[in-house]
Protein backbone atom coordinates (compact mmCIF):
# COMPACT_ATOMS: atom_id res chain seq x y z
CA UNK A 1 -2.06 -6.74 -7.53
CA UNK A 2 -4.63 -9.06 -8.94
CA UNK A 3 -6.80 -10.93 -6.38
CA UNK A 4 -6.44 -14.93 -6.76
CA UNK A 5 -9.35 -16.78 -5.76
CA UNK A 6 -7.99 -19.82 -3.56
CA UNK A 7 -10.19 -22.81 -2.66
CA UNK A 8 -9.76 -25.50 -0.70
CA UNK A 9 -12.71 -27.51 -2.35
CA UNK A 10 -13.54 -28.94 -5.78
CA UNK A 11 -14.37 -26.73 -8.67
CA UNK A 12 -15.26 -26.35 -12.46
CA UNK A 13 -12.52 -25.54 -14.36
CA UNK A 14 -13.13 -22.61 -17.07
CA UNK A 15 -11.45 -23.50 -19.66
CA UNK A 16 -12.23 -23.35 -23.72
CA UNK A 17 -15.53 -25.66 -24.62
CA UNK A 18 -13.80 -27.37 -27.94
CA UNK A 19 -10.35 -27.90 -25.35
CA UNK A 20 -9.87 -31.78 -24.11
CA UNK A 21 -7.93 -31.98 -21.01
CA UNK A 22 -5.33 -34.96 -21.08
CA UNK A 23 -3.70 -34.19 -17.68
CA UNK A 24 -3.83 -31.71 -14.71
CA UNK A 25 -1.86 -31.02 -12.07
CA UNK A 26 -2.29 -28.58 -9.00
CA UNK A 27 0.57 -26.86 -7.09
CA UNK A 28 0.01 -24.91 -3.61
CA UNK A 29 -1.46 -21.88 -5.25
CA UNK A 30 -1.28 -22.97 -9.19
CA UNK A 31 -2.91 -25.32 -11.77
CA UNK A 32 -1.62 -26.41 -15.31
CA UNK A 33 -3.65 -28.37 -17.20
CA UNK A 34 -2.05 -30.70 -20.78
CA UNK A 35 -4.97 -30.36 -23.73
CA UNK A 36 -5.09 -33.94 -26.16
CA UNK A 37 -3.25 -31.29 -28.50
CA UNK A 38 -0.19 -30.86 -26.21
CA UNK A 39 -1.12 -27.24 -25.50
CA UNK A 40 -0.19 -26.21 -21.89
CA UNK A 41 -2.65 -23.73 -19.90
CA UNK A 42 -1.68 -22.72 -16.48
CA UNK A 43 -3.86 -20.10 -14.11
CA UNK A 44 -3.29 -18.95 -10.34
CA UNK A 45 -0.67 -17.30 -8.06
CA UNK A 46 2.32 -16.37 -10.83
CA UNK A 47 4.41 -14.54 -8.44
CA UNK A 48 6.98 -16.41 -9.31
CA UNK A 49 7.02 -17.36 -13.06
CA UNK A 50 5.59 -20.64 -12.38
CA UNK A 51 2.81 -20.28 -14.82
CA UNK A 52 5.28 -19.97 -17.52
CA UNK A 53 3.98 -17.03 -19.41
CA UNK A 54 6.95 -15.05 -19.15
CA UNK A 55 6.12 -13.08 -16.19
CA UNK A 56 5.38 -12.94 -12.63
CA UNK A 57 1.79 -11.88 -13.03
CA UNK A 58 -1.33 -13.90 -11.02
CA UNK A 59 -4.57 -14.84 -13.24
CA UNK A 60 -7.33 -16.56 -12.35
CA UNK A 61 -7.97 -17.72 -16.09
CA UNK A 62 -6.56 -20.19 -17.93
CA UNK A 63 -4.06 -18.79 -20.02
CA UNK A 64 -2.31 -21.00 -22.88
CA UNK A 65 1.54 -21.18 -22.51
CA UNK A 66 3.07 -19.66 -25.83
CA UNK A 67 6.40 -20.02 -25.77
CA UNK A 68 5.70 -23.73 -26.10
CA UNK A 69 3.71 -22.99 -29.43
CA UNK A 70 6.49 -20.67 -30.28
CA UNK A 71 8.93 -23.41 -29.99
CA UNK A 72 6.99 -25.86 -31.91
CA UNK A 73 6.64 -27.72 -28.47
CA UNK A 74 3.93 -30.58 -27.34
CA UNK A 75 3.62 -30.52 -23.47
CA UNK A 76 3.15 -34.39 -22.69
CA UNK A 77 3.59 -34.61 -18.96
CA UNK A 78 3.18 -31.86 -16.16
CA UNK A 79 3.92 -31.83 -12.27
CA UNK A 80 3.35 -28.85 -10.42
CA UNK A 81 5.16 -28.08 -6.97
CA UNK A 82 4.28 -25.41 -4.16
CA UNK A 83 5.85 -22.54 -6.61
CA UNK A 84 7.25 -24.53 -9.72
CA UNK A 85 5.91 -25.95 -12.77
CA UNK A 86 7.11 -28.89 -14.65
CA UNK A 87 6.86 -30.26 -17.90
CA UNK A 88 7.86 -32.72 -20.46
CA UNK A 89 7.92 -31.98 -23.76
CA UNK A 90 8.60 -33.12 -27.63
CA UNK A 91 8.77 -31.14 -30.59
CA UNK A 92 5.86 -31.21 -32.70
């Protein structure tokens, strides 16, 4: 089991340096972030698919969402909740 660093206090996010962040949102134990490209990257506690990556795997790095890619999807809104992750989307 992966260890998932949990803080109750502000912090840097690690994310890509050429990535602009549009919109965040934090859930209990998760965070998804929306790039100015639509891309999706989510990174925490997974245990229960709610990073959207197709599995129920923890990670405490930023991971972008393919399926959305896949799909030929633009993530333009996201709310996360204490083990979900939301999203609006439009096709590219």
């Amino acid at each position: 089991a992966a260890f998932i660093s949990i803080q109750a206090f502000p912090a840097l996010l690690d994310l890509p340096e050429d990535l602009e962040v549009s919109a965040v949102s934090c859930g209990s134990r998760h965070t998804a972030v929306i790039t100015r490209g639509g891309e999706l990257y989510t990174w925490g506690w997974g245990k229960y698919g709610q990073l959207g990556h197709g599995n129920n795997i923890s990670s405490d790095q930023a991971r972008r969402v393919e399926h959305l890619v896949a799909k030929g999807l633009r993530a333009e809104e996201v709310v996360c909740g204490p083990w979900t992750t939301y999203i609006c989307v439009l096709e590219r």
